[in-house]
N, C-alpha and C. Protein backbone atom coordinates (compact mmCIF):
# COMPACT_ATOMS: atom_id res chain seq x y z
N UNK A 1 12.58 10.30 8.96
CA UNK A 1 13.05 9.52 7.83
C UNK A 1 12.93 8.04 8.15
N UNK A 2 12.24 7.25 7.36
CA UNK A 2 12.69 5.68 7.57
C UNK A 2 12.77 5.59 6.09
N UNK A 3 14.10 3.99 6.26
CA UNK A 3 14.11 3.53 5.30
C UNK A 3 13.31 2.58 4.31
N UNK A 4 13.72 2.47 3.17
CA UNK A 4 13.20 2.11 1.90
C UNK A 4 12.96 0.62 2.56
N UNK A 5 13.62 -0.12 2.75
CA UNK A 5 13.47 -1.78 3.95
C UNK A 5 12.18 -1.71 4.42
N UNK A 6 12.30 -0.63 5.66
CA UNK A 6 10.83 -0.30 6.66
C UNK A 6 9.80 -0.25 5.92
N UNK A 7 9.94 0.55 4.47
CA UNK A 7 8.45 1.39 3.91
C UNK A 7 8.29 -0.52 3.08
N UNK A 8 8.80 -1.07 2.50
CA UNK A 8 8.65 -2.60 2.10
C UNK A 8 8.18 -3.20 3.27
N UNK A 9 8.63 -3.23 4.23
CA UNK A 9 8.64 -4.86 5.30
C UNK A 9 6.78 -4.05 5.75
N UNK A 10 6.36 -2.63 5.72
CA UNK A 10 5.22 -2.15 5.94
C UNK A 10 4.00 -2.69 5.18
N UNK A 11 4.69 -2.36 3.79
CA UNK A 11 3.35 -2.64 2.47
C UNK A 11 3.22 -4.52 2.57
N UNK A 12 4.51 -4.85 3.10
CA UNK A 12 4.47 -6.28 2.62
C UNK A 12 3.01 -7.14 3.41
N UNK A 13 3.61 -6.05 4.94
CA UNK A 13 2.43 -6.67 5.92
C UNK A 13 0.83 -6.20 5.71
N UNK A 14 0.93 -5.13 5.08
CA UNK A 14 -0.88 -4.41 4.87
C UNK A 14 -1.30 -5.39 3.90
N UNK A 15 -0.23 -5.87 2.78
CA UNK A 15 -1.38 -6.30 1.82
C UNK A 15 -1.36 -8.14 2.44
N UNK A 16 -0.65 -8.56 3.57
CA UNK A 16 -0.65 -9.63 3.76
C UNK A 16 -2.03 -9.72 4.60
N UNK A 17 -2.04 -8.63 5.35
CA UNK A 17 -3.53 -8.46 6.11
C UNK A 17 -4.53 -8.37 5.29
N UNK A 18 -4.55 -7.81 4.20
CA UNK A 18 -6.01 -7.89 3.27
C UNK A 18 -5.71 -8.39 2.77
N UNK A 19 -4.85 -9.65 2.42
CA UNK A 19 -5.28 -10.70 1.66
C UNK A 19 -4.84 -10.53 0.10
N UNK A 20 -3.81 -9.39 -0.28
CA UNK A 20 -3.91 -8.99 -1.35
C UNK A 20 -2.50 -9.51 -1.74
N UNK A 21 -1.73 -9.81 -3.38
CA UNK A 21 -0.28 -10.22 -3.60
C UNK A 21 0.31 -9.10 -4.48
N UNK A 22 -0.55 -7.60 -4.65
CA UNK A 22 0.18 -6.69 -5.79
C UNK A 22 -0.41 -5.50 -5.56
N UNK A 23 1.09 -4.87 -5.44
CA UNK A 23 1.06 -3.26 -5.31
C UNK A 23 -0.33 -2.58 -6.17
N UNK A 24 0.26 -2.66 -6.82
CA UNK A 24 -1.57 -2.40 -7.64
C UNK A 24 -2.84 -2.16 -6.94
N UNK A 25 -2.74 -4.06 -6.54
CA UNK A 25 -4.12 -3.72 -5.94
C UNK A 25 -4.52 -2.22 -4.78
N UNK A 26 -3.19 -2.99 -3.97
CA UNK A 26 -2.89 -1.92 -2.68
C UNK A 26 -3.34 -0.73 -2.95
N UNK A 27 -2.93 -0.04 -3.91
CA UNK A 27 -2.77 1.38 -4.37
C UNK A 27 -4.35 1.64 -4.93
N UNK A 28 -5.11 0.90 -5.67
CA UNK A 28 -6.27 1.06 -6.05
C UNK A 28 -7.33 0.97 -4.50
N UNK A 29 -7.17 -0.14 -3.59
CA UNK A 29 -7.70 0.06 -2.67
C UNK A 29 -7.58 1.57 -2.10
N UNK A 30 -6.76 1.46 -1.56
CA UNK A 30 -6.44 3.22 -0.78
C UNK A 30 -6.81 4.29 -1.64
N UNK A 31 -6.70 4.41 -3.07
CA UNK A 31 -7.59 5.26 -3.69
C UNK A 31 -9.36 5.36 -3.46
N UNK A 32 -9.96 4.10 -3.41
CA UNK A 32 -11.05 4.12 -3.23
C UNK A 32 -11.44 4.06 -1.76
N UNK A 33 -10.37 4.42 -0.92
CA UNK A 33 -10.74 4.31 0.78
C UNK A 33 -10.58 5.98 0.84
N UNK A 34 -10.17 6.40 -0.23
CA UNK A 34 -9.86 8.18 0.23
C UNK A 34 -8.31 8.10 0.67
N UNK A 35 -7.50 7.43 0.92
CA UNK A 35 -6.24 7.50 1.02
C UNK A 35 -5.56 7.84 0.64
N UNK A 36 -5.45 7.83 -0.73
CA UNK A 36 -4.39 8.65 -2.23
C UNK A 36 -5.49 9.21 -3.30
N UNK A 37 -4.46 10.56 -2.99
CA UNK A 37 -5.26 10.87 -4.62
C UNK A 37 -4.98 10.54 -5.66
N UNK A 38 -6.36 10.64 -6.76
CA UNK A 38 -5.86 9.43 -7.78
C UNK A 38 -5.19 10.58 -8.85
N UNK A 39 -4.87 11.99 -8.49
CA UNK A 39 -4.07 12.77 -9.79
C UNK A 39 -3.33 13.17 -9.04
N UNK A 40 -2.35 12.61 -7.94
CA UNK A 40 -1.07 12.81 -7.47
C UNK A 40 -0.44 12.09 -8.68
């Protein structure tokens, strides 16, 4: 289990590494990397 804090202070740093400012993007990237499926 980690917390809801951890799973934020995580995304905050991935999209600070690619350069990105919105969940969105994040989520569309990793769809098109094979990461998430896009009909979960």
């Amino acid at each position: 289990f980690i917390s809801i804090s951890t799973v934020k202070s995580h995304r905050a740093k991935i999209m600070e590494k690619l350069g990105i400012d919105s969940p969105t993007h994040l989520v569309r990237i990793a769809i098109k990397l094979g990461l998430v499926d896009p009909d979960f």
